[in-house]
Protein backbone atom coordinates (compact mmCIF):
# COMPACT_ATOMS: atom_id res chain seq x y z
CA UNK A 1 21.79 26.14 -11.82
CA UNK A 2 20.92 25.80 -8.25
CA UNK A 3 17.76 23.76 -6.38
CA UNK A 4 16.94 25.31 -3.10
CA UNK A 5 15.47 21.73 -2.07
CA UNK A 6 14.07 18.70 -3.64
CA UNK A 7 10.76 20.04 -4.08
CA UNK A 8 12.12 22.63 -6.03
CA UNK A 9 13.77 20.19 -8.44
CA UNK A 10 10.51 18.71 -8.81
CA UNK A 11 8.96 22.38 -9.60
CA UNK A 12 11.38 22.62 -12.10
CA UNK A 13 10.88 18.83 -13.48
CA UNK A 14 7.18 19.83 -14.01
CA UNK A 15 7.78 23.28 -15.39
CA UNK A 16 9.75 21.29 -18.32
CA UNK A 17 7.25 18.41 -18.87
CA UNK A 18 9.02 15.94 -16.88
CA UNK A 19 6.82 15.16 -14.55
CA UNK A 20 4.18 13.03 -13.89
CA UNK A 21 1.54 13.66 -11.16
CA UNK A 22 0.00 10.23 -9.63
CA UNK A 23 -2.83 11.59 -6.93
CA UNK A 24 -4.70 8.27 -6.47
CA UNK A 25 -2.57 6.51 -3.19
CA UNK A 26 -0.40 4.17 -3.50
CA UNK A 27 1.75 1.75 -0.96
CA UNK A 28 5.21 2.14 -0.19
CA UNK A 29 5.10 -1.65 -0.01
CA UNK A 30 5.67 -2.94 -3.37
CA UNK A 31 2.73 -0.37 -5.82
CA UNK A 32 5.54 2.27 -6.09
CA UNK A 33 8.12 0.06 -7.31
CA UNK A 34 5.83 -1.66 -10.02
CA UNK A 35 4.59 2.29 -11.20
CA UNK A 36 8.18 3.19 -11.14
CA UNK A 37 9.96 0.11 -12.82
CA UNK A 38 7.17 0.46 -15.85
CA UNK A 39 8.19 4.21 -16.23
CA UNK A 40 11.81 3.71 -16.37
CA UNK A 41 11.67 1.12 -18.91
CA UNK A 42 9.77 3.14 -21.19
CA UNK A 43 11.55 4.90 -24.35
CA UNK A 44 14.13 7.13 -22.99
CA UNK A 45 13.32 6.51 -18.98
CA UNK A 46 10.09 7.67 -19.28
CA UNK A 47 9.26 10.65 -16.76
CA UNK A 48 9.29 11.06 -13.30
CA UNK A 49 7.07 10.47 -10.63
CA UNK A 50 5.21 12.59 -7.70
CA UNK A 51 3.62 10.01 -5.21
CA UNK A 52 1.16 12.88 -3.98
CA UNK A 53 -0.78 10.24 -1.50
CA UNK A 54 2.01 7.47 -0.24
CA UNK A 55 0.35 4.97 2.18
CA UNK A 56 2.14 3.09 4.45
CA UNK A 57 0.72 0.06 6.37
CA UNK A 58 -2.60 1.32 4.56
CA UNK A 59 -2.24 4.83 6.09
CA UNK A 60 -1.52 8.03 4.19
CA UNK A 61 2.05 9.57 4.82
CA UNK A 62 1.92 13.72 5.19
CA UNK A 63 5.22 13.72 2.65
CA UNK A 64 5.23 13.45 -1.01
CA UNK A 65 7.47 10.18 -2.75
CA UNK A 66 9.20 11.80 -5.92
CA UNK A 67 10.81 8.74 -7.85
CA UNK A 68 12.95 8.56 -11.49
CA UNK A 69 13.61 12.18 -11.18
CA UNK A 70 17.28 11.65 -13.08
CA UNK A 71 15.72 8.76 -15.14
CA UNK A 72 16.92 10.15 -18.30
CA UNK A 73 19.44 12.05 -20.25
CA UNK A 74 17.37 15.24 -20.23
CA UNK A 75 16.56 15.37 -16.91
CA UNK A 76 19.94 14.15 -15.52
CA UNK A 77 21.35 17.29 -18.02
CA UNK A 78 18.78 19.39 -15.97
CA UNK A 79 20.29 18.38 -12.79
CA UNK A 80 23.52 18.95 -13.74
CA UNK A 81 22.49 22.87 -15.11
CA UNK A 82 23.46 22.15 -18.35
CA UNK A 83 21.60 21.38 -21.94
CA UNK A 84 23.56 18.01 -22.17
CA UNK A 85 25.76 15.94 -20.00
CA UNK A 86 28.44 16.07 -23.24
CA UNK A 87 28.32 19.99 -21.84
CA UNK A 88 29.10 20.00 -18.53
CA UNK A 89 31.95 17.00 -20.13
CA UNK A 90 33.77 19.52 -22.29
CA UNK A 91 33.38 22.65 -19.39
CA UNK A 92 35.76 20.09 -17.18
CA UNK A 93 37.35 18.86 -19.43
CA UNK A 94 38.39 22.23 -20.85
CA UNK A 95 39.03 22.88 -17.03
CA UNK A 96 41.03 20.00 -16.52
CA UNK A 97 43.56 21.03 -19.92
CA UNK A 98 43.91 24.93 -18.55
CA UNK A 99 47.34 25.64 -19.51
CA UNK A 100 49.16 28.94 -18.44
CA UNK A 101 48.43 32.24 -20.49
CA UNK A 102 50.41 33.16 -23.38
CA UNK A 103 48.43 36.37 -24.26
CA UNK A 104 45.66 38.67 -22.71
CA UNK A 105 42.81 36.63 -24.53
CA UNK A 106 44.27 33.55 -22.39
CA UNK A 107 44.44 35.24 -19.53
CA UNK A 108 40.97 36.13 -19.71
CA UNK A 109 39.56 33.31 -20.42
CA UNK A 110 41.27 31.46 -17.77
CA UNK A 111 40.04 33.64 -15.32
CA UNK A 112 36.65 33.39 -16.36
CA UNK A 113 36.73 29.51 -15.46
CA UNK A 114 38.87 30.14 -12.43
CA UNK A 115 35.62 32.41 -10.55
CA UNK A 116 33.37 29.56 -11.93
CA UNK A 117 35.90 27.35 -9.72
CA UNK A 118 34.80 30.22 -6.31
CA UNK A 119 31.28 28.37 -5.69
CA UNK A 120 33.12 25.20 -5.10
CA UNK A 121 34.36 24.91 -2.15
CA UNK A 122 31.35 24.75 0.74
CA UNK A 123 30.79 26.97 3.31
CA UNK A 124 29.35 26.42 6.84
CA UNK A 125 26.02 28.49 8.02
CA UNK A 126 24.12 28.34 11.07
CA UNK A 127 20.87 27.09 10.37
CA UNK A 128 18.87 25.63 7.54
CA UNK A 129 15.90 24.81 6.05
CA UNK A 130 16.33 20.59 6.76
CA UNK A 131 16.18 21.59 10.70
CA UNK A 132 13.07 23.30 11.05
CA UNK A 133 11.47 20.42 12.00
CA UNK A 134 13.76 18.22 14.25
CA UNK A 135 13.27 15.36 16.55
CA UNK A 136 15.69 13.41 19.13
CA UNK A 137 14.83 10.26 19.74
CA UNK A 138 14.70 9.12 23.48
CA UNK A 139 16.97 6.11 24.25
CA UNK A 140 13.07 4.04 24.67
CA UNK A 141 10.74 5.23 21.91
CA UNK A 142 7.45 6.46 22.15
CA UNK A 143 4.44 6.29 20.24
CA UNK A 144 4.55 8.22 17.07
CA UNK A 145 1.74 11.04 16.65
CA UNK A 146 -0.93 10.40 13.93
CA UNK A 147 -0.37 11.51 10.86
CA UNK A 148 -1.96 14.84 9.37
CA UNK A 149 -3.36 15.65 5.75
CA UNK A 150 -0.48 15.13 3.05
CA UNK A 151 0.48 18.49 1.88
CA UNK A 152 0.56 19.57 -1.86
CA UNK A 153 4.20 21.16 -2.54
CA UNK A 154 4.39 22.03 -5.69
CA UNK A 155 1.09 24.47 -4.46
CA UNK A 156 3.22 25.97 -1.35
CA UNK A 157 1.05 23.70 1.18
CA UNK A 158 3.55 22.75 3.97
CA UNK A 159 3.67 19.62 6.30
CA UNK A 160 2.58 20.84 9.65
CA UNK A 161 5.22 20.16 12.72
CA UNK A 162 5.27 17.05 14.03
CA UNK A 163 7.85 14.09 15.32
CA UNK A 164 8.80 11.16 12.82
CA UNK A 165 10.40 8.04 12.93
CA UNK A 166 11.94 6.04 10.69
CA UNK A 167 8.78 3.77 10.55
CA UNK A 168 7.02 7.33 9.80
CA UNK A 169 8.55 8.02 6.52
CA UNK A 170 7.79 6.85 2.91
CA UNK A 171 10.62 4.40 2.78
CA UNK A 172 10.03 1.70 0.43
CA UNK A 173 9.70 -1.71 0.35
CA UNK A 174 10.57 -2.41 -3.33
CA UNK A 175 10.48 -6.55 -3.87
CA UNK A 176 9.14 -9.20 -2.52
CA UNK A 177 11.96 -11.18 -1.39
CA UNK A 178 13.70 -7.93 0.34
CA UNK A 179 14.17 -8.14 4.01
CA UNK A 180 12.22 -5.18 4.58
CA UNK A 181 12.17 -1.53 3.93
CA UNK A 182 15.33 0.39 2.49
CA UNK A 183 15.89 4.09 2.01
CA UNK A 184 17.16 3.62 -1.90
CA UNK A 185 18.57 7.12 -1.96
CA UNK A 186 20.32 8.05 1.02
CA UNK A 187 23.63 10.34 0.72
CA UNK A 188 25.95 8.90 3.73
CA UNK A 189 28.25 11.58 5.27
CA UNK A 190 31.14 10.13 7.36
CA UNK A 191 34.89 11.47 8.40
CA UNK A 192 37.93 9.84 8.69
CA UNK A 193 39.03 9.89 12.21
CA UNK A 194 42.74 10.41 11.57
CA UNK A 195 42.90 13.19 8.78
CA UNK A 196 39.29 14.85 9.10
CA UNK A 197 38.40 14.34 5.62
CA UNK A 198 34.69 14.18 4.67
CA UNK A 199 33.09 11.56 2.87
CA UNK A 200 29.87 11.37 1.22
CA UNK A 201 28.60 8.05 -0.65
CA UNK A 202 25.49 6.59 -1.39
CA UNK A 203 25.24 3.21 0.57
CA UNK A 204 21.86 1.20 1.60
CA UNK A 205 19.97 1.75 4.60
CA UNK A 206 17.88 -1.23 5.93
CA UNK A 207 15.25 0.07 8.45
CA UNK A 208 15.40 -2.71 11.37
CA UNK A 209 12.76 -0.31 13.60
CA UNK A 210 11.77 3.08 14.34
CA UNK A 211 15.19 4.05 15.64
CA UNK A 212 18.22 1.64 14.01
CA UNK A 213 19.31 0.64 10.52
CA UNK A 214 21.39 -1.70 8.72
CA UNK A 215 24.78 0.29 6.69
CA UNK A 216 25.71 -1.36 3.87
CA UNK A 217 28.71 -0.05 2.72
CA UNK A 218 30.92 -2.56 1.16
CA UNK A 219 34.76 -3.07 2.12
CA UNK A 220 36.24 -1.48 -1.18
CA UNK A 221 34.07 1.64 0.18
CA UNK A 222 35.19 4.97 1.77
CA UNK A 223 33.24 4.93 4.29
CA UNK A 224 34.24 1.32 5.31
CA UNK A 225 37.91 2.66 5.57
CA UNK A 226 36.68 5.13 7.82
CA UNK A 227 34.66 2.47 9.98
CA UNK A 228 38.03 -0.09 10.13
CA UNK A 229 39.71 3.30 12.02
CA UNK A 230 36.34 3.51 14.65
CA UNK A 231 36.88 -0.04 15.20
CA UNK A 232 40.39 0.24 15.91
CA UNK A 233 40.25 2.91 18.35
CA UNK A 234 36.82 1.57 19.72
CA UNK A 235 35.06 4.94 19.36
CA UNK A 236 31.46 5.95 18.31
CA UNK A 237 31.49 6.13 14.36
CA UNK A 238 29.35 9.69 13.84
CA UNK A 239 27.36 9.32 11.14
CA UNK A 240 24.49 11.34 9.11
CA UNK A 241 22.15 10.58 6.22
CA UNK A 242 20.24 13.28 4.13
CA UNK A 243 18.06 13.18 1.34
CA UNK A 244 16.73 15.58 -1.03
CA UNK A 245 18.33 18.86 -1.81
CA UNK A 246 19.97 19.66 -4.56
CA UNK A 247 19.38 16.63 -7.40
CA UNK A 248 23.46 17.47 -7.88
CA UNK A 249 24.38 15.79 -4.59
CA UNK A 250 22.82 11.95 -4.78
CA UNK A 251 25.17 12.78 -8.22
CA UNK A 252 28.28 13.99 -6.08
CA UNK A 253 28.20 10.92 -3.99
CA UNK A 254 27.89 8.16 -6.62
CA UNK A 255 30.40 9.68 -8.26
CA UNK A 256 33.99 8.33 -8.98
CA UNK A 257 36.12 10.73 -6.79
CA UNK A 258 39.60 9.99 -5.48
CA UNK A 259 39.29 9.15 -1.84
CA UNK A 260 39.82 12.42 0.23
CA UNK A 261 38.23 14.70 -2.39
CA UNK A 262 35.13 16.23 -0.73
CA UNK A 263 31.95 15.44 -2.89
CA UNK A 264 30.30 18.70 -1.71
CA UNK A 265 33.24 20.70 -4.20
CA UNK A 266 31.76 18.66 -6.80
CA UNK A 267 28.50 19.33 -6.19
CA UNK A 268 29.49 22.83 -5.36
CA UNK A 269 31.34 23.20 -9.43
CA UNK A 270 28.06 21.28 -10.89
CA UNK A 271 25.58 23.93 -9.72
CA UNK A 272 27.53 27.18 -9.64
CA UNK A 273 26.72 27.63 -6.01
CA UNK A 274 28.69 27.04 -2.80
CA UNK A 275 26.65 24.44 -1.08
CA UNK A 276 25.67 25.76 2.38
CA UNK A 277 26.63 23.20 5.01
CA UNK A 278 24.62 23.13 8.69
CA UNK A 279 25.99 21.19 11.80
CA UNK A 280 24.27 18.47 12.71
CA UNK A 281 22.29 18.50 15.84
CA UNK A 282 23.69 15.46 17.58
CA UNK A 283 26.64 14.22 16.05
CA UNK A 284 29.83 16.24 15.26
CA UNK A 285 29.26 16.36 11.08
CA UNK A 286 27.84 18.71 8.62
CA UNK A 287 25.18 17.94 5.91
CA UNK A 288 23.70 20.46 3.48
CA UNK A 289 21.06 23.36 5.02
CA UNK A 290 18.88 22.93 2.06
CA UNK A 291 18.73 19.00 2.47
CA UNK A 292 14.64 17.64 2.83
CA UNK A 293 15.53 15.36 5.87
CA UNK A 294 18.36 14.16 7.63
CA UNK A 295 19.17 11.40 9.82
CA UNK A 296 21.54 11.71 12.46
CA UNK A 297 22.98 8.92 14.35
CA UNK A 298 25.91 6.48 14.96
CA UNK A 299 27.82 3.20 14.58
CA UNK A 300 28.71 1.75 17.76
CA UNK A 301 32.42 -0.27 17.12
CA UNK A 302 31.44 -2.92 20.46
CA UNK A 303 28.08 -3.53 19.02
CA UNK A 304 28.17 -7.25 17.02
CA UNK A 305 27.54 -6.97 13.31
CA UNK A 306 24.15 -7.80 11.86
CA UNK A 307 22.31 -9.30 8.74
CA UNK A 308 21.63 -6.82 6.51
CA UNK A 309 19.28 -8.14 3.26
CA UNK A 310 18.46 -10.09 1.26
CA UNK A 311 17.57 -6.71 -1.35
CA UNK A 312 16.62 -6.53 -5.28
CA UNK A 313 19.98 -4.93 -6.29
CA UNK A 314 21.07 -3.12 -9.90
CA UNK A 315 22.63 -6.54 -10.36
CA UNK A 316 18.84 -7.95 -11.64
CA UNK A 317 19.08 -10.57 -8.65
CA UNK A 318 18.82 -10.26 -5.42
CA UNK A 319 21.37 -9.79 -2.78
CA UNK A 320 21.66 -12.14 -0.09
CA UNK A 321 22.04 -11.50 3.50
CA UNK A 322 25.28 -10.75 4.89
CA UNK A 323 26.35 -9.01 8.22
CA UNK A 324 27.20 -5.21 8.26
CA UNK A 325 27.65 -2.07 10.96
CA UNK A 326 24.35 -1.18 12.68
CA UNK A 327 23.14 2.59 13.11
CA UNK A 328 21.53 3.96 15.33
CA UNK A 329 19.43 6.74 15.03
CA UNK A 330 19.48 10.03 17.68
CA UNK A 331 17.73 12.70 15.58
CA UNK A 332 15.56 12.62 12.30
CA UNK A 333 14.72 16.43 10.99
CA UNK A 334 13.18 17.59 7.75
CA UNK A 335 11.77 20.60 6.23
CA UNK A 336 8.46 21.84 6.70
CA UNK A 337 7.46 21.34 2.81
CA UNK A 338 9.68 17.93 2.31
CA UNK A 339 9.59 15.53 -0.30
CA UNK A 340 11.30 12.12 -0.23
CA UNK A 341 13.28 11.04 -3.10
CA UNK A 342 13.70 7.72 -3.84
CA UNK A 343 14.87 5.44 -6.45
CA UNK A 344 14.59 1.41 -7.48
CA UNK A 345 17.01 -0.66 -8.55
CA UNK A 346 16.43 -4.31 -10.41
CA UNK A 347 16.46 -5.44 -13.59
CA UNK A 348 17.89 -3.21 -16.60
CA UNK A 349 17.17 -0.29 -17.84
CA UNK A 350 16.77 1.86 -14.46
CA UNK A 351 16.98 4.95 -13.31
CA UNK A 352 20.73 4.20 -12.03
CA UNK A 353 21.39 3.50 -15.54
CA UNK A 354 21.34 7.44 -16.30
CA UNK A 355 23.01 7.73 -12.80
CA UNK A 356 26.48 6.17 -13.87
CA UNK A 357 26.20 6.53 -17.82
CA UNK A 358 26.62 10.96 -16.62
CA UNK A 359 29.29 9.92 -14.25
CA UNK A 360 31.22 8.19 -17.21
CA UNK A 361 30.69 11.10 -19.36
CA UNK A 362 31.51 13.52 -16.81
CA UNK A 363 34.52 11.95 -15.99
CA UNK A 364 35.95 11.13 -19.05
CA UNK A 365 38.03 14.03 -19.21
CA UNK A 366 39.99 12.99 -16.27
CA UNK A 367 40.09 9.15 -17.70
CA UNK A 368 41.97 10.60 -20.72
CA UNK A 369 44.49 12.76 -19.01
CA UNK A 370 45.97 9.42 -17.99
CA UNK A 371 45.28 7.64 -20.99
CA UNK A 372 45.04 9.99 -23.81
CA UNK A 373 44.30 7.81 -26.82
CA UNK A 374 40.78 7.27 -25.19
CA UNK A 375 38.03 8.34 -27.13
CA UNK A 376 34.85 6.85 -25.53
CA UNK A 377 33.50 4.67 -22.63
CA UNK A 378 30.42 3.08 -22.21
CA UNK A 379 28.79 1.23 -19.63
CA UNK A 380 25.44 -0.91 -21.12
CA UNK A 381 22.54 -0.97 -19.37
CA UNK A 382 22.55 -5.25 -19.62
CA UNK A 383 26.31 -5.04 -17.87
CA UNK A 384 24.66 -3.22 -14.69
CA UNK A 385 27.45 -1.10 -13.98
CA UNK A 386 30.54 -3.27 -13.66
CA UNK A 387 29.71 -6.04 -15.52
CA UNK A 388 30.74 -4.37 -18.96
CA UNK A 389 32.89 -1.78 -20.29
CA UNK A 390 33.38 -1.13 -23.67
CA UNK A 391 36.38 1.27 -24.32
CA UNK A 392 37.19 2.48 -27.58
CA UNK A 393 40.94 3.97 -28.65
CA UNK A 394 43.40 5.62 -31.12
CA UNK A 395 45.10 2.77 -31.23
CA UNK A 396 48.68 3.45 -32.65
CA UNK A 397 51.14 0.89 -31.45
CA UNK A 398 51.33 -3.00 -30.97
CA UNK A 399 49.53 -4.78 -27.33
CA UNK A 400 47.83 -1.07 -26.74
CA UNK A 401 44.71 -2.73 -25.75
CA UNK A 402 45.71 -4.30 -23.10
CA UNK A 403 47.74 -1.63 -21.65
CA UNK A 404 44.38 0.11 -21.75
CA UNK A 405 42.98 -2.91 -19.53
CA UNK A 406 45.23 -3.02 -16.70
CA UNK A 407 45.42 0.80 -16.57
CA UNK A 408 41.52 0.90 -16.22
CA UNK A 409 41.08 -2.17 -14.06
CA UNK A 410 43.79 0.36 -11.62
CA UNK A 411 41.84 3.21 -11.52
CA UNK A 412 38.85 3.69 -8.68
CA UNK A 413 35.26 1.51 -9.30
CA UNK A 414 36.28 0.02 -12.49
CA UNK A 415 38.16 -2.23 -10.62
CA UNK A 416 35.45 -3.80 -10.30
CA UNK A 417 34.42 -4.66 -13.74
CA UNK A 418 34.31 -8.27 -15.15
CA UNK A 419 34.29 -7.97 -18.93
CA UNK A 420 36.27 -5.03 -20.05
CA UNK A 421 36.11 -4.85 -24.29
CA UNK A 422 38.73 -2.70 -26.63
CA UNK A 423 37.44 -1.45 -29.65
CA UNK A 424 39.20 0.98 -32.37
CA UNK A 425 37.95 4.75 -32.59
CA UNK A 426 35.68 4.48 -35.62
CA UNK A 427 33.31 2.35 -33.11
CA UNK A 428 30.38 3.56 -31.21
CA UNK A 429 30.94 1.99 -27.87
CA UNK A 430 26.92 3.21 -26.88
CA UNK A 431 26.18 1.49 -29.94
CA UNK A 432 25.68 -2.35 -28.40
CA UNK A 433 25.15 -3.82 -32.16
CA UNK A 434 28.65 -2.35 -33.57
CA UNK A 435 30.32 -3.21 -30.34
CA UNK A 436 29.33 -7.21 -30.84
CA UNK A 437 29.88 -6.85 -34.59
CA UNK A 438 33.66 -5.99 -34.14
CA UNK A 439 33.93 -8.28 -31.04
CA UNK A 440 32.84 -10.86 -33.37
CA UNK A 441 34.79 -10.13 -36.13
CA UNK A 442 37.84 -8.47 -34.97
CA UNK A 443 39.15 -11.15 -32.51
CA UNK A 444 40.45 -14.90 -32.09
CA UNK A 445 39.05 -16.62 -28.78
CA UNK A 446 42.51 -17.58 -27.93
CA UNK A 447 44.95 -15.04 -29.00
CA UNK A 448 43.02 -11.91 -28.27
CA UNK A 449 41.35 -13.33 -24.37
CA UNK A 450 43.54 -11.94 -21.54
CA UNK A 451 41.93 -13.46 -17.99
CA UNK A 452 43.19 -12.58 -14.85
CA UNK A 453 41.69 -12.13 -11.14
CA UNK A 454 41.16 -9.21 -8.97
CA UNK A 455 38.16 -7.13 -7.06
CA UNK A 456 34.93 -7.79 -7.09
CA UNK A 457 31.79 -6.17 -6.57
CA UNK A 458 30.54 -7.63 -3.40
CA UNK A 459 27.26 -7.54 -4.92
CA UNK A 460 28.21 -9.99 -7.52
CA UNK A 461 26.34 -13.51 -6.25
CA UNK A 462 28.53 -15.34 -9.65
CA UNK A 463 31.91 -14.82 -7.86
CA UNK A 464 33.58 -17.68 -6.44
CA UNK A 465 34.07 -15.32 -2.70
CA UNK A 466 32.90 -12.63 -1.85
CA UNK A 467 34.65 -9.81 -2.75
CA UNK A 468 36.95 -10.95 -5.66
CA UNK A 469 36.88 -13.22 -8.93
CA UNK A 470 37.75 -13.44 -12.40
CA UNK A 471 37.90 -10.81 -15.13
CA UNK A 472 38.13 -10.84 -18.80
CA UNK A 473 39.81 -8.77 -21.45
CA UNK A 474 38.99 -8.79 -25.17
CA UNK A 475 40.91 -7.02 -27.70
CA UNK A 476 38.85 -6.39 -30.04
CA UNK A 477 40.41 -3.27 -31.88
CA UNK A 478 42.44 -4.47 -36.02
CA UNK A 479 45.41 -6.23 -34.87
CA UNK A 480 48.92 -4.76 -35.95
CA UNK A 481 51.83 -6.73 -37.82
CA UNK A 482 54.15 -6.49 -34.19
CA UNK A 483 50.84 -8.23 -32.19
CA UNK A 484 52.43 -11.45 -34.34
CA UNK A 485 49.47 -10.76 -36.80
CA UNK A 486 51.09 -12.01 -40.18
CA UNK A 487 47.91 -11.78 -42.48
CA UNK A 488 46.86 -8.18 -44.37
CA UNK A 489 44.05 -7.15 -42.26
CA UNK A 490 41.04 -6.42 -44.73
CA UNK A 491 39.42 -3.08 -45.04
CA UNK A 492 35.64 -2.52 -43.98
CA UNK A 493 33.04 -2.53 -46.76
CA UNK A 494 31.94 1.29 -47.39
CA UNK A 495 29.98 2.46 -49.80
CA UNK A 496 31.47 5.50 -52.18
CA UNK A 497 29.99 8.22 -50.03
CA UNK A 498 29.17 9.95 -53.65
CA UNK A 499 27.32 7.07 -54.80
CA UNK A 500 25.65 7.20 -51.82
CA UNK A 501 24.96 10.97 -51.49
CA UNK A 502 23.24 10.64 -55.55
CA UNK A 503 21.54 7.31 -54.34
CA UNK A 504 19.76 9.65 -51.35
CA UNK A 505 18.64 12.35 -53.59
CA UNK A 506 17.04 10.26 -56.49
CA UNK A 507 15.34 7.74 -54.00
CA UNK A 508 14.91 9.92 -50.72
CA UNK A 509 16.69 7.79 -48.88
């Protein structure tokens, strides 16, 4: 289903008792992060969070902080208008496998999933609800007005009209080595200059002052591609930032898309609902009508780089400072009744955790149309992302593990990853304990290692440069006879499932 903004999301978070209401204030600087860091370690991400009363500097801001709102399986499955992420798996996957009708029961059922396919594609309105506040900033900024009472949304109170700054919203500050303030959730849109494609991906935003940020999108990145071109040519990069909305677009744009596939027909499938796209005020792009604010602005291509950081990252350190594009801002608008989403990242298990685990499941379906003897991925919380995969396969003929390995290490964001382990198909890869249990048993350090050097997540502070390193295969799947295994591989110890079954009954086990 559809959100018609970010505070309806939250309605609907409440309405299925996962929210939590805090109404005492507390500081952007640091509070929210230690409330919201507890709550998504606890069993199963805990719930989310409405920040009724942010403060910031010590005074009250007029819009509500909603944090952890896709913290979990049920509430990412929520987002995504389904009762599981395995669901909205199998709709694409079955989507992905559509093979041409042999019969009138085919036929209909293949048109059935081709209208779901009509609320893809976005469409462009004239106005929307993200513009009915809006303010330009002057090339010299003025004082900011103060601020009025903080409204209650989820009781239809609405934040009266008035001009903010990037120093106006809740934008936290979330440890205490980060070089400042950094919007945690922002969805970047940016085009390529040659082709026109659209772009959409989730990068950090370091607030510098009222009008100009930091951009840190990292050179592997999309939108850096698109930057390199600006450079080139020596043009003003256009660029626009929204948050809020729909909980399916922060989704869309951390998701693994080929480059030049628009994020908005993702996010357009996942809710069965065009999204309605509004023309920015001040730069020639387009971000979603139902959006809670948006930031419009640009990247100059004459204007020196600067030091963006150092920021608690999903890595569980820090990540130093290192010089990126600077933004500048020329309008900030927002709806009347806005909320500002936000998330943390740190130390494992997060919120992001959730994030990328859907995006694995999701895409799954498209991972095994290339390699079909896939059966599962997982991505543990302790590997933060790219760290650790664990793949597990059908595997039916001899050095099919490592085929798997350099196939996966080719495809998008998991070039990234360092450790990538092979397990057979009777292995839960979500299962961490099984997973080390074969990996211990199943392999010889020497003959079953593969090391070999490639990309790296720039985030990665263990990597010799920046940028690229070392990664590490491990087959740990029963080795075959043509793998120059020479020794009868032993069965696993399994209990007679009838023995078993009368064992359960007699002793209610």
């Amino acid at each position: 289903m559809a959100f018609d903004s970010f505070g309806d999301w939250v309605r609907g978070l409440e309405r299925a008792g996962e929210l939590r209401r805090v109404r005492q204030p507390v500081a952007t600087e640091l509070e929210i992060t230690a409330l919201a860091d507890a709550e998504m370690k606890s069993p199963g991400g805990g719930k989310a969070l409405l920040i009724e009363h942010p403060t910031i500097a010590g005074v009250r801001s007029p819009f509500p902080v909603a944090i952890n709102t896709l913290g979990s399986w049920k509430r990412m499955a929520l987002a995504l208008g389904a009762d599981s992420v395995d669901a909205v798996a199998a709709e694409l996957g079955a989507l992905m496998h559509a093979k041409p009708p042999t019969g009138i029961r085919d036929a209909i059922h293949l048109l059935g999933q081709a209208l779901e396919l009509r609320h893809a594609r976005p469409r462009s309105v004239r106005e929307g609800a993200c513009q009915e506040v809006v303010h330009r900033l002057d090339p010299v900024p003025t004082a900011t007005t103060p601020w009025p009472a903080a409204p209650d949304i989820l009781r239809g109170e609405t934040t009266p009209e008035y001009p903010p700054t990037l120093l106006d919203l809740p934008i936290l500050k979330c440890w205490p080595l980060d070089g400042g303030r950094f919007v945690t959730l922002p969805c970047v849109v940016t085009r390529d200059p040659d082709t026109g494609e659209r772009n959409v991906g989730m990068y950090r935003i370091q607030i510098y002052d009222r009008q100009t940020t930091g951009v840190h999108w990292q050179l592997q990145k999309v939108a850096a591609r698109h930057g390199r071109r600006y450079y080139e040519t020596g043009r003003r990069m256009p660029v626009a930032i929204f948050l809020g909305g729909d909980p399916a677009y922060p989704f869309a744009a951390t998701a693994p898309l080929p480059d030049g596939i628009d994020e908005f027909l993702l996010a357009g499938y996942l809710r069965k609902k065009s999204v309605d796209l509004v023309k920015c005020l001040t730069v020639d792009l387009e971000v979603p009508a139902d959006a809670d604010f948006v930031i419009e602005g640009y990247v100059d291509p004459v204007e020196p780089l600067r030091m963006e950081g150092p920021f608690g990252d999903h890595t569980g350190f820090y990540t130093l400072p290192e010089p990126y594009p600077v933004f500048h801002v020329t309008a900030v608008t927002h709806r009347r009744d806005a909320v500002y989403p936000a998330t943390i990242v740190g130390v494992p298990p997060m919120e992001d955790f959730y994030i990328g685990g859907a995006s694995v499941k999701v895409f799954l379906p498209i991972f095994r149309m290339n390699f079909p003897e896939i059966v599962d991925i997982a991505l543990p919380a302790e590997g933060v992302f790219h760290n650790l995969v664990v793949v597990s396969i059908r595997k039916t003929y001899p050095m099919q593990a490592y085929k798997i390995m350099h196939g996966l290490w080719g495809m998008g964001q998991m070039m990234f990853t360092k450790y990538l382990v092979v397990v057979d198909d009777d292995v839960d890869v979500h299962d961490t304990s099984a997973v080390l249990f074969r990996l211990c048993s199943n392999t010889d350090p020497q003959r079953d290692t593969l090391l070999t050097r490639g990309p790296a997540d720039v985030l990665d502070h263990a990597t010799p440069e920046v940028g690229y390193g070392g990664k590490m295969g491990i087959d740990a799947t029963r080795k075959l006879s043509g793998e120059g295994f020479k020794r009868p591989w032993p069965p696993l110890i399994r209990m007679d499932p009838a023995v078993r079954e009368k064992m359960a009954k007699l002793f209610d086990l």
